[in-house]
C-alpha atoms as a PDB file:
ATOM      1  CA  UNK A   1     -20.129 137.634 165.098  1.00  0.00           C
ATOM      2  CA  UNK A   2     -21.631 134.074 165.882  1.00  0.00           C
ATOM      3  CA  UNK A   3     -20.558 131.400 163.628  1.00  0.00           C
ATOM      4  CA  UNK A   4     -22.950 128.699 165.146  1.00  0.00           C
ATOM      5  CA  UNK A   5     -27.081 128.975 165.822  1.00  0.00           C
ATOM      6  CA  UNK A   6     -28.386 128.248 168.955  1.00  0.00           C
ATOM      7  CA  UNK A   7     -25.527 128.713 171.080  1.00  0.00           C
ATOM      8  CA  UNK A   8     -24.700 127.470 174.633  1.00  0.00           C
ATOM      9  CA  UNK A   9     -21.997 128.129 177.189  1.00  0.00           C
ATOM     10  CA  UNK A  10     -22.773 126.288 180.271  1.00  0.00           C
ATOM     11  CA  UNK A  11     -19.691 127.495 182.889  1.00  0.00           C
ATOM     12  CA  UNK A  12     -19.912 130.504 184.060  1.00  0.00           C
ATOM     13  CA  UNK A  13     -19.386 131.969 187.811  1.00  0.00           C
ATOM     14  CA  UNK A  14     -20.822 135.261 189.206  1.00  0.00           C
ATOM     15  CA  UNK A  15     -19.795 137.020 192.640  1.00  0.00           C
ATOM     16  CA  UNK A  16     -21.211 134.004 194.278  1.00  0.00           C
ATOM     17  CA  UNK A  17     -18.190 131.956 193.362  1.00  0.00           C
ATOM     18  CA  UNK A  18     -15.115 132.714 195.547  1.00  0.00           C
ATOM     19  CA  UNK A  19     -13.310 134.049 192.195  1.00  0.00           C
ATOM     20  CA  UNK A  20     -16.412 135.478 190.653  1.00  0.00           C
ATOM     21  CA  UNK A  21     -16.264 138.891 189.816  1.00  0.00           C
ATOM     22  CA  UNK A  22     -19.816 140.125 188.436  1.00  0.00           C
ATOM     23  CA  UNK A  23     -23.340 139.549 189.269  1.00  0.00           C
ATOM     24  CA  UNK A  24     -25.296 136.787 187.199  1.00  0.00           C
ATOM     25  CA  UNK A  25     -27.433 139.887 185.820  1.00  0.00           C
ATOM     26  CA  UNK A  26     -24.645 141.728 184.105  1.00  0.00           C
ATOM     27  CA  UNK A  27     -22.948 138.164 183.470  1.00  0.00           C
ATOM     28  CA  UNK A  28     -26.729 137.716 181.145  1.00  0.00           C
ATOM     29  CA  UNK A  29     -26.363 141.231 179.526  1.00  0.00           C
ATOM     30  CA  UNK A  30     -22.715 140.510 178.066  1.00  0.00           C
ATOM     31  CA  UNK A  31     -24.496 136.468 176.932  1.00  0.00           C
ATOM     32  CA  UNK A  32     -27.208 138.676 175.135  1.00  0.00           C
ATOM     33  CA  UNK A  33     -24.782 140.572 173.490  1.00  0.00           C
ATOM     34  CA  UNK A  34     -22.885 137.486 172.508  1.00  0.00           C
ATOM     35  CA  UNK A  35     -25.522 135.742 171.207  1.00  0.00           C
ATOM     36  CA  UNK A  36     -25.729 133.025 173.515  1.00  0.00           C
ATOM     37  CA  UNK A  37     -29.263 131.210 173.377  1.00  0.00           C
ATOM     38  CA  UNK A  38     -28.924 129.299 176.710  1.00  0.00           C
ATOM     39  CA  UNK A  39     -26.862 129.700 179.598  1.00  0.00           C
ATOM     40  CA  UNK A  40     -25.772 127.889 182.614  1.00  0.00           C
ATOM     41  CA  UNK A  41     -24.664 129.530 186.121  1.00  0.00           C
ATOM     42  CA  UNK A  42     -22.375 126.825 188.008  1.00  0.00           C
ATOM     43  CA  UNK A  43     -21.171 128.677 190.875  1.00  0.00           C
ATOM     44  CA  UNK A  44     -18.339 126.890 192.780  1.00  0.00           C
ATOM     45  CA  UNK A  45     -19.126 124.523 195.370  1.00  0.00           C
ATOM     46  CA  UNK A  46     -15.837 122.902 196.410  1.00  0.00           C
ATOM     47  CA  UNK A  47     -17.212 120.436 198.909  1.00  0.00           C
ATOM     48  CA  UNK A  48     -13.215 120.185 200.946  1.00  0.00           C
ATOM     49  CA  UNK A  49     -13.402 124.001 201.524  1.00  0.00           C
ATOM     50  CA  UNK A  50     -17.031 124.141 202.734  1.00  0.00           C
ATOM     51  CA  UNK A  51     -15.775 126.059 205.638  1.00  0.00           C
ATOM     52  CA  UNK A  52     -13.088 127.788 204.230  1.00  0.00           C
ATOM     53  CA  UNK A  53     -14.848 129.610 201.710  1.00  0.00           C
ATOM     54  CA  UNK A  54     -18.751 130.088 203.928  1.00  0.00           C
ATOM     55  CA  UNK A  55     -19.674 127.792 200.920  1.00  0.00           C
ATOM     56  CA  UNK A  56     -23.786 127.641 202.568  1.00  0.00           C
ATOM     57  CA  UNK A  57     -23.689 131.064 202.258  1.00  0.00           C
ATOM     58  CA  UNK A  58     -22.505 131.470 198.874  1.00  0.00           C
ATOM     59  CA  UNK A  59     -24.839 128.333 197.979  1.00  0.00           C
ATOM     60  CA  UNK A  60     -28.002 130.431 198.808  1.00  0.00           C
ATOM     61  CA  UNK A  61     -27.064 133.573 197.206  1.00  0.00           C
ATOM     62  CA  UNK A  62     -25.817 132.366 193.907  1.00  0.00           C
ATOM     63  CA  UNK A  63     -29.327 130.136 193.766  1.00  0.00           C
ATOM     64  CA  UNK A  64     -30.814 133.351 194.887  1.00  0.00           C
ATOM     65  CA  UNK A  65     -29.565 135.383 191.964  1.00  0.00           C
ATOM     66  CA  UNK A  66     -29.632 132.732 189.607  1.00  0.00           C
ATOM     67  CA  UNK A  67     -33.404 132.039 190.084  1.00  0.00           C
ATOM     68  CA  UNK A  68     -33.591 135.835 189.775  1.00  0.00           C
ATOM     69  CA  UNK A  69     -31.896 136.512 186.698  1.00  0.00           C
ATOM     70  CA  UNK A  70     -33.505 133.474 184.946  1.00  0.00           C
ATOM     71  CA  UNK A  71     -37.474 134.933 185.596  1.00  0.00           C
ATOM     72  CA  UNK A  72     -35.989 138.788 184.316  1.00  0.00           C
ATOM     73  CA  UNK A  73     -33.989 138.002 181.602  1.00  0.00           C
ATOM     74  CA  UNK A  74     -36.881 134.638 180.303  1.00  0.00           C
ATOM     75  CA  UNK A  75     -38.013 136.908 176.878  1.00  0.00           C
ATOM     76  CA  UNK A  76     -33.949 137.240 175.672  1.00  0.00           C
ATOM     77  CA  UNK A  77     -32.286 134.386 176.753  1.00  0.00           C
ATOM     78  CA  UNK A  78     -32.655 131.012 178.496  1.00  0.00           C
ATOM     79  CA  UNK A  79     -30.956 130.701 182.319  1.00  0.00           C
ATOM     80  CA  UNK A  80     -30.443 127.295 183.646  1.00  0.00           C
ATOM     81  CA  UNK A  81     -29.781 126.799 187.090  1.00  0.00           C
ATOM     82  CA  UNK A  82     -26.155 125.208 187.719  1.00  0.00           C
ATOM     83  CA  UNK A  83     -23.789 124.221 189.980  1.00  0.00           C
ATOM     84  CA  UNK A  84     -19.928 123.215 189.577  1.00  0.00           C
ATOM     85  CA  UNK A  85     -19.277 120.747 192.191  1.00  0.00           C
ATOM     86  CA  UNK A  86     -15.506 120.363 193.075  1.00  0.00           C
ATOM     87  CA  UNK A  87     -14.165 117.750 194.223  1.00  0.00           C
ATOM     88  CA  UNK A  88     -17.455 116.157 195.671  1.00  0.00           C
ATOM     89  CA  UNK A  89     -16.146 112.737 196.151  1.00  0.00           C
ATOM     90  CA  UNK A  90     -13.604 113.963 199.165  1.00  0.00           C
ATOM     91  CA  UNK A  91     -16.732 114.996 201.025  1.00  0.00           C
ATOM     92  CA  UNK A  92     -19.698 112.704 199.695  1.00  0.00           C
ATOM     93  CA  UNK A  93     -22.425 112.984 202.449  1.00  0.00           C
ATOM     94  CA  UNK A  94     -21.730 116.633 202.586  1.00  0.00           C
ATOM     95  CA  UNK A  95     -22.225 117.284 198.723  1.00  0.00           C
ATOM     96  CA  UNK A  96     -25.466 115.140 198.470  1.00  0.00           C
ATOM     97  CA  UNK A  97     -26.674 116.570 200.929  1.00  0.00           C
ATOM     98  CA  UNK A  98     -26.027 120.441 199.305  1.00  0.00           C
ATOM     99  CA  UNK A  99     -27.060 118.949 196.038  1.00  0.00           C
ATOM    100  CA  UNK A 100     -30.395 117.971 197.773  1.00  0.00           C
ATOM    101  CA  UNK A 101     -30.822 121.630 198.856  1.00  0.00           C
ATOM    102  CA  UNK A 102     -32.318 122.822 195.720  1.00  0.00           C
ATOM    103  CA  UNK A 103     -33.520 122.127 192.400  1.00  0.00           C
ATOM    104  CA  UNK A 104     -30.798 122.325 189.963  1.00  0.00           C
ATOM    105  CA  UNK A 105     -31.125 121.930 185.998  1.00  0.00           C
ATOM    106  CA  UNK A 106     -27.169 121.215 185.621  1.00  0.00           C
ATOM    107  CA  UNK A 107     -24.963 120.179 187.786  1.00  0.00           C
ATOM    108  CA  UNK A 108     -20.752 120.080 186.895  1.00  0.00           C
ATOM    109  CA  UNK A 109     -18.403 117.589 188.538  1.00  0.00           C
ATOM    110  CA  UNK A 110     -14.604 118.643 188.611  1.00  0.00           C
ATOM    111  CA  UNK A 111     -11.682 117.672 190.368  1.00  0.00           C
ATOM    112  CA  UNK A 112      -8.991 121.277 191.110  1.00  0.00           C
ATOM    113  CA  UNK A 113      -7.340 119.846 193.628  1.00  0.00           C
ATOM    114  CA  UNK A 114      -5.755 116.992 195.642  1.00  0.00           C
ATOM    115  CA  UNK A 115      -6.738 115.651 198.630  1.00  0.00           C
ATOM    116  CA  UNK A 116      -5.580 117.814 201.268  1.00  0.00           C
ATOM    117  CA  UNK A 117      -3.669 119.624 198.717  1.00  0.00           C
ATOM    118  CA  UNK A 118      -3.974 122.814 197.309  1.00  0.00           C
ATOM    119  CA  UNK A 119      -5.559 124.061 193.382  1.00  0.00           C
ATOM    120  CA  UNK A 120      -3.275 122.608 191.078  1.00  0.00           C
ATOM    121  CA  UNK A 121      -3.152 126.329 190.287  1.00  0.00           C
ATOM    122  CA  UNK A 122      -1.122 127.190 193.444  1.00  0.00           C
ATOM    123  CA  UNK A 123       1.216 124.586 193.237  1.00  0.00           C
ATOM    124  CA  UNK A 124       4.984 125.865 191.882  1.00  0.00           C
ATOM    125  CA  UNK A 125       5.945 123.476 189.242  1.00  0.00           C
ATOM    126  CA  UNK A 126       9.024 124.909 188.522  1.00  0.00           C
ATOM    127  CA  UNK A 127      10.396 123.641 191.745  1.00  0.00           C
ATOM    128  CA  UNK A 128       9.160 120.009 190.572  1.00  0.00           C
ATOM    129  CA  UNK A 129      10.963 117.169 188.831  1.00  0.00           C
ATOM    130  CA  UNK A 130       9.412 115.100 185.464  1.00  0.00           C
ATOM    131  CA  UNK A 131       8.305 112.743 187.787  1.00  0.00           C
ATOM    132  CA  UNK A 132       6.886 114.714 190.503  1.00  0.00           C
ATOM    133  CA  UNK A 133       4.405 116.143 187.742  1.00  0.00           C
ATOM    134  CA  UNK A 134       3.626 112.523 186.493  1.00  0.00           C
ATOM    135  CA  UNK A 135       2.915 112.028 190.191  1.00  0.00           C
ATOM    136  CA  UNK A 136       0.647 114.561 190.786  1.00  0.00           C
ATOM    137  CA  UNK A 137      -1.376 113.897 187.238  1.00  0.00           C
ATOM    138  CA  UNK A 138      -1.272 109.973 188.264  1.00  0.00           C
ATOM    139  CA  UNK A 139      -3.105 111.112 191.357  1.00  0.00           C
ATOM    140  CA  UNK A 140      -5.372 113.374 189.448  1.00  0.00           C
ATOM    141  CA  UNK A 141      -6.769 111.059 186.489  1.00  0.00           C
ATOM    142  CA  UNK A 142      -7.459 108.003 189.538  1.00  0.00           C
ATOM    143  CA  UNK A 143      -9.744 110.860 191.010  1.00  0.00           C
ATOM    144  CA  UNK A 144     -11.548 111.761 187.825  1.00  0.00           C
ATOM    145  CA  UNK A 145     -12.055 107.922 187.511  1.00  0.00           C
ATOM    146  CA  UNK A 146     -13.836 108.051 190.812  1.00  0.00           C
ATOM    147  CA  UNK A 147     -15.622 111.334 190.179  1.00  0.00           C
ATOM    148  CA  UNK A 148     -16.861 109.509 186.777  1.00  0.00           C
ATOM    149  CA  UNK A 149     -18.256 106.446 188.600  1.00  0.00           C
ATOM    150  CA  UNK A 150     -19.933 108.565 191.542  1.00  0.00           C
ATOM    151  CA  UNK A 151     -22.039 109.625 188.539  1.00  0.00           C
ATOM    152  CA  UNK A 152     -23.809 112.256 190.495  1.00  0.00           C
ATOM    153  CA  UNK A 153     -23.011 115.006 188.243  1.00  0.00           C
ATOM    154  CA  UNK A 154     -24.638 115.569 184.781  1.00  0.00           C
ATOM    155  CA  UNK A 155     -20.780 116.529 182.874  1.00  0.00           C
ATOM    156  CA  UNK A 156     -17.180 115.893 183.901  1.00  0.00           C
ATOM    157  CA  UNK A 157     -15.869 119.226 183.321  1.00  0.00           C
ATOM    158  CA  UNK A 158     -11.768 120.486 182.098  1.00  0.00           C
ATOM    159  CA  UNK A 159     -10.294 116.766 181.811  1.00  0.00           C
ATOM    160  CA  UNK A 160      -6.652 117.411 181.589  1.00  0.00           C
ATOM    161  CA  UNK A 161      -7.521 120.736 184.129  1.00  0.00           C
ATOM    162  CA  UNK A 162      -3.476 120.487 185.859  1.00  0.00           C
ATOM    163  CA  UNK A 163      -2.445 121.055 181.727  1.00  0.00           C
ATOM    164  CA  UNK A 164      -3.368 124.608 182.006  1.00  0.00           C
ATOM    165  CA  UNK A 165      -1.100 125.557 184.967  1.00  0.00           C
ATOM    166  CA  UNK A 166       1.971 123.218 184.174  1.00  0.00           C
ATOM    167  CA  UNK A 167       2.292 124.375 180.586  1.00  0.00           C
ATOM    168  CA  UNK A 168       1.999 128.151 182.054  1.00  0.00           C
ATOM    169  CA  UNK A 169       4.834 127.285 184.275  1.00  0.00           C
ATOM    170  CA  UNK A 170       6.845 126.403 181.149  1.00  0.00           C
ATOM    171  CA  UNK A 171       6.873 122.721 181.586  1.00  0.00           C
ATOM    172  CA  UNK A 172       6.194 121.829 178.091  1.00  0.00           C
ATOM    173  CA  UNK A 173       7.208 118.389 177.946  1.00  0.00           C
ATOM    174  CA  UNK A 174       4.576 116.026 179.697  1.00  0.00           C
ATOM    175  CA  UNK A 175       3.177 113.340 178.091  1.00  0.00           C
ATOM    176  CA  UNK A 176      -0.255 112.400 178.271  1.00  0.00           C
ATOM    177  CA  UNK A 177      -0.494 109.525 176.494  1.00  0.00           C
ATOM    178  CA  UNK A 178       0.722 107.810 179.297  1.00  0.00           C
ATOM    179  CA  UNK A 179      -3.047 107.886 180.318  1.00  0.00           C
ATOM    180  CA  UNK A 180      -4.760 106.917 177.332  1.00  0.00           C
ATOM    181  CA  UNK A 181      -5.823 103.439 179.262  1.00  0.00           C
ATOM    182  CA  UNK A 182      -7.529 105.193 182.396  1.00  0.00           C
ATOM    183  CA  UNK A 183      -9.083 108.407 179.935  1.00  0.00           C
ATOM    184  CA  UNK A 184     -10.660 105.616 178.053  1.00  0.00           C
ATOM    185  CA  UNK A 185     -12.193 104.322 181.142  1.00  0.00           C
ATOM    186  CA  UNK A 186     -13.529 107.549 182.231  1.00  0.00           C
ATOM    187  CA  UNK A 187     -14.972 107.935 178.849  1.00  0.00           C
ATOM    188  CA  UNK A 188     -16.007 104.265 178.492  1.00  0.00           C
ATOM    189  CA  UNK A 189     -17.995 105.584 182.369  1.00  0.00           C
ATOM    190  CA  UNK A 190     -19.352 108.499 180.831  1.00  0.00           C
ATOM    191  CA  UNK A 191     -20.884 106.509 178.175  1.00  0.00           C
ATOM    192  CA  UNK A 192     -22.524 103.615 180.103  1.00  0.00           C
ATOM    193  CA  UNK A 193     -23.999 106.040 182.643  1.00  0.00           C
ATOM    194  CA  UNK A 194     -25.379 108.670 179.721  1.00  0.00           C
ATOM    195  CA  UNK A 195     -23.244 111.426 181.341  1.00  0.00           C
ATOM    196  CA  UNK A 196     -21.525 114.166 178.983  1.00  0.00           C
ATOM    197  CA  UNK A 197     -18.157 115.309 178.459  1.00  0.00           C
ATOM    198  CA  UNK A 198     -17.253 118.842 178.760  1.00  0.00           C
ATOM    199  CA  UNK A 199     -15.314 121.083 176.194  1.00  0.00           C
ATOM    200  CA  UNK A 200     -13.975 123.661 178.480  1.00  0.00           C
ATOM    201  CA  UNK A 201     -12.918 126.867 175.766  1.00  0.00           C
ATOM    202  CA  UNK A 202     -10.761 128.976 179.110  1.00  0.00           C
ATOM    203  CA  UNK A 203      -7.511 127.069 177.808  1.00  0.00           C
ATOM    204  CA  UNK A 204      -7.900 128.914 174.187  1.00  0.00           C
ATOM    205  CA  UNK A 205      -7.491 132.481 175.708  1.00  0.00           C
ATOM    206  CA  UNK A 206      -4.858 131.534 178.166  1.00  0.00           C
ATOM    207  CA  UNK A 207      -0.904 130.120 177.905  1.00  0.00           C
ATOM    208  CA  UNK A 208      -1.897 126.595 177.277  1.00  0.00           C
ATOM    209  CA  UNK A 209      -4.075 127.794 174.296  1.00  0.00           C
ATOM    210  CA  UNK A 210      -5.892 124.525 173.719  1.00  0.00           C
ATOM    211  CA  UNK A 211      -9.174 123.298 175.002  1.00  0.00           C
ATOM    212  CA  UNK A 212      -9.597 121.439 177.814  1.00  0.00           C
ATOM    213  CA  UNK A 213      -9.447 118.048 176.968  1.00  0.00           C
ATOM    214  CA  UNK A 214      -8.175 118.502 173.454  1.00  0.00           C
ATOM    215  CA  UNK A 215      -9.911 117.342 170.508  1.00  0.00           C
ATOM    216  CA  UNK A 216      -8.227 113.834 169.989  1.00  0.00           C
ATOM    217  CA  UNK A 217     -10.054 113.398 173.443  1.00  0.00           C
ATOM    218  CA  UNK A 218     -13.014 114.436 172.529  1.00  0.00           C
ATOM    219  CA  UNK A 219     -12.934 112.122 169.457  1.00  0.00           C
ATOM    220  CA  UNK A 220     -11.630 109.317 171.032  1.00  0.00           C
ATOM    221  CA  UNK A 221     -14.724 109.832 173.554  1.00  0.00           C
ATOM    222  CA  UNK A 222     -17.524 110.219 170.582  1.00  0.00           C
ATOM    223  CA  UNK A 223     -14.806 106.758 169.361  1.00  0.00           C
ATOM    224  CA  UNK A 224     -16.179 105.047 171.811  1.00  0.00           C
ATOM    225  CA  UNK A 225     -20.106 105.612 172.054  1.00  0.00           C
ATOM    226  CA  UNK A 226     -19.935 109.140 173.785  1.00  0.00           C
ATOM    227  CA  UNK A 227     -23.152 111.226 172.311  1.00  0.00           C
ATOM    228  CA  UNK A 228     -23.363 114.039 175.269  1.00  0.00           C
ATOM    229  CA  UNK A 229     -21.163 116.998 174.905  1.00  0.00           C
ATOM    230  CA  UNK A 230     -21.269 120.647 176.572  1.00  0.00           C
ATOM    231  CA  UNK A 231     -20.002 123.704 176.086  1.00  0.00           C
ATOM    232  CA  UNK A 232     -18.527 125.811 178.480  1.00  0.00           C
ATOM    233  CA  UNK A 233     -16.372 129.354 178.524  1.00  0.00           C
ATOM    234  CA  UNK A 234     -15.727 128.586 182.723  1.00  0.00           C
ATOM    235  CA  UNK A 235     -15.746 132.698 182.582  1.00  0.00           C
ATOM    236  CA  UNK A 236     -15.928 134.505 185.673  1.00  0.00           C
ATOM    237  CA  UNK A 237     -15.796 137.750 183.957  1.00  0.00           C
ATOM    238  CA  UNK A 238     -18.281 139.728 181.756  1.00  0.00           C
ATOM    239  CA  UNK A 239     -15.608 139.753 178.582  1.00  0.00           C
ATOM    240  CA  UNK A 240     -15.273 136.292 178.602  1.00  0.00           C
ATOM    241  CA  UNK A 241     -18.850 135.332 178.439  1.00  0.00           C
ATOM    242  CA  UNK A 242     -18.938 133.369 175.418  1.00  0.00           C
ATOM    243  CA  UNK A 243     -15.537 133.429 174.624  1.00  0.00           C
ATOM    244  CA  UNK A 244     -14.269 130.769 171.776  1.00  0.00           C
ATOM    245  CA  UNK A 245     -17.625 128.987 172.345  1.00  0.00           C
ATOM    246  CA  UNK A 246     -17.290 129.218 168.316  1.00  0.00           C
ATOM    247  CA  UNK A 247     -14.369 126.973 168.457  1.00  0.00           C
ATOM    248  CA  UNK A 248     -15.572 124.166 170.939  1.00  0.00           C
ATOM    249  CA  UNK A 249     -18.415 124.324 168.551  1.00  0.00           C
ATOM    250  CA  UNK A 250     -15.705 123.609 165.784  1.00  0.00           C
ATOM    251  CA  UNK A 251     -14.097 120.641 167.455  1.00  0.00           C
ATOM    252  CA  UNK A 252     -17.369 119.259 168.182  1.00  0.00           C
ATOM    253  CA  UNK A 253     -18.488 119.197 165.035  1.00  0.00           C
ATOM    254  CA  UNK A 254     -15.152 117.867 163.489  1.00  0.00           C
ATOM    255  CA  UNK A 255     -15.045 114.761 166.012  1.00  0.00           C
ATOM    256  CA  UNK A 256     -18.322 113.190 164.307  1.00  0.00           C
ATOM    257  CA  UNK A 257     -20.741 115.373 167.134  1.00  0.00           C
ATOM    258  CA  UNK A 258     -24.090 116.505 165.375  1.00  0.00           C
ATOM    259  CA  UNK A 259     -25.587 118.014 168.451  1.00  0.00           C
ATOM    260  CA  UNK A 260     -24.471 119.534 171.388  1.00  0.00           C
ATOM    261  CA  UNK A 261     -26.324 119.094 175.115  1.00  0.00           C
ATOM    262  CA  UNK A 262     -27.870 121.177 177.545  1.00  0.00           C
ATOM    263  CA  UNK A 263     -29.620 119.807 180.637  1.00  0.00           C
ATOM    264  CA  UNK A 264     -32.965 121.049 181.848  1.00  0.00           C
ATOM    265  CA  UNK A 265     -33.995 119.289 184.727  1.00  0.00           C
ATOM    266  CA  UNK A 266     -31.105 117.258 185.500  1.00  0.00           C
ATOM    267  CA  UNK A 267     -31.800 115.262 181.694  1.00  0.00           C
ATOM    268  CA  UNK A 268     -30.317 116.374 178.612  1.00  0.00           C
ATOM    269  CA  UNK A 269     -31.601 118.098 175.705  1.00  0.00           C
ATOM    270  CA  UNK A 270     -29.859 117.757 172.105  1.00  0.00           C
ATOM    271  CA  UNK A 271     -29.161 120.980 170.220  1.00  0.00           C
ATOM    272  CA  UNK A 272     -28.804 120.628 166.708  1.00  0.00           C
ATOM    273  CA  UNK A 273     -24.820 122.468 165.426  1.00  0.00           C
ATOM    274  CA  UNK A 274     -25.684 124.535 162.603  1.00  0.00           C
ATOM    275  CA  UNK A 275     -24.648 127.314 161.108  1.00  0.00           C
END
């Protein structure tokens, strides 16, 4: 039973996304049952596999679908158009050029992977030193500082994303207040260029079982002028639509957030938290 009114989750992925695994119709019967009030498909778009995964294929049919579900489902539940663009500052004229291709509400920048490397969820960690994993999140946190100032996205989506797959390899001992000087730059970024942080809620029903970032981050974000915040489940199945949206709602409202933010036309719109 929903905790909070008005309810958003703005990640989700249907069969359009190389890991989806329903279509965005069934993806909007299991949000109506969940009492979501607005949604947001944000089908992968990973600009450094373009080829690999026929990402101009897969571009068309999740707008397709999305556009779709959005007119049939308009009387129950509002659909806003999204994308999650990975890594797009690897590949810059290629993703302005696919952003330019259609008319998205919502648009999600996120960093997976290294350059030329693979998803931090393929790497084997357990074959890694300390400092090989400080390595690899050095590397990672300069590229979200670059995705912030590209500032063609409208939220910066799972900060601390390489937690979830190094604490599931059993590495439970990095420190990541090591980075406390370049997350407030991101943050400080975000701020002066009115773009919104993401609480991703996936973390919660997997090993790391925290949000992604965790809530000192998001306070330490509203700390330093943030106002913008979405929601998002990042499910890519039907059971997870909506899943611990509740709780990001939670840590929101705990950090000194009044509202969370949806965006409709690439510019955000403040949604009261109430209960």
């Amino acid at each position: 039973m929903a905790i909070y009114k008005n309810r958003t989750d703005l990640h989700m992925h249907t069969i359009s996304s190389f890991d989806g695994n329903y279509s965005a119709a069934e993806m909007c019967e299991a949000a109506v049952a969940n009492d979501l009030a607005t949604i947001a498909f944000t089908d992968h778009f990973d600009v450094d596999f373009y080829t690999q995964q026929n990402l101009g294929i897969r571009q068309q049919t999740s707008y397709d679908d999305i556009i779709s579900v959005r007119d049939a489902f308009a009387d129950r539940i509002q659909v806003l158009v999204g994308i999650e663009m990975g890594q797009p500052t690897y590949e810059p004229e290629l993703t302005e050029k696919s952003l330019n291709r259609y008319n998205y509400d919502f648009v999600i920048g996120s960093i997976h992977n290294l350059r030329k490397t693979p998803d931090f969820c393929e790497l084997d960690y357990t074959t890694l030193t300390q400092d090989d994993i400080y390595s690899l999140l050095d590397k990672y946190f300069e590229e979200e500082l670059i995705l912030a100032k590209w500032n063609g996205f409208d939220t910066l989506a799972h900060l601390t994303y390489p937690m979830r797959y190094i604490v599931q390899s059993g590495r439970f001992n990095t420190d990541l207040s090591r980075y406390d000087d370049i997350t407030d730059e991101i943050f400080k970024v975000l701020v002066a260029n009115g773009k919104a942080l993401e609480i991703n809620t996936s973390g919660l029903r997997q090993p790391i079982g925290k949000t992604m970032p965790t809530d000192n981050y998001v306070r330490r974000y509203r700390e330093l002028g943030g106002e913008l915040l979405t929601l998002g489940s990042d499910s890519h199945f039907t059971a997870h639509v909506g899943a611990n949206i509740d709780d990001g709602y939670e840590i929101a409202e705990s950090c000194g957030f009044k509202y969370v933010t949806y965006f409709k036309d690439r510019k955000p719109v403040q949604i009261k938290i109430e209960k």
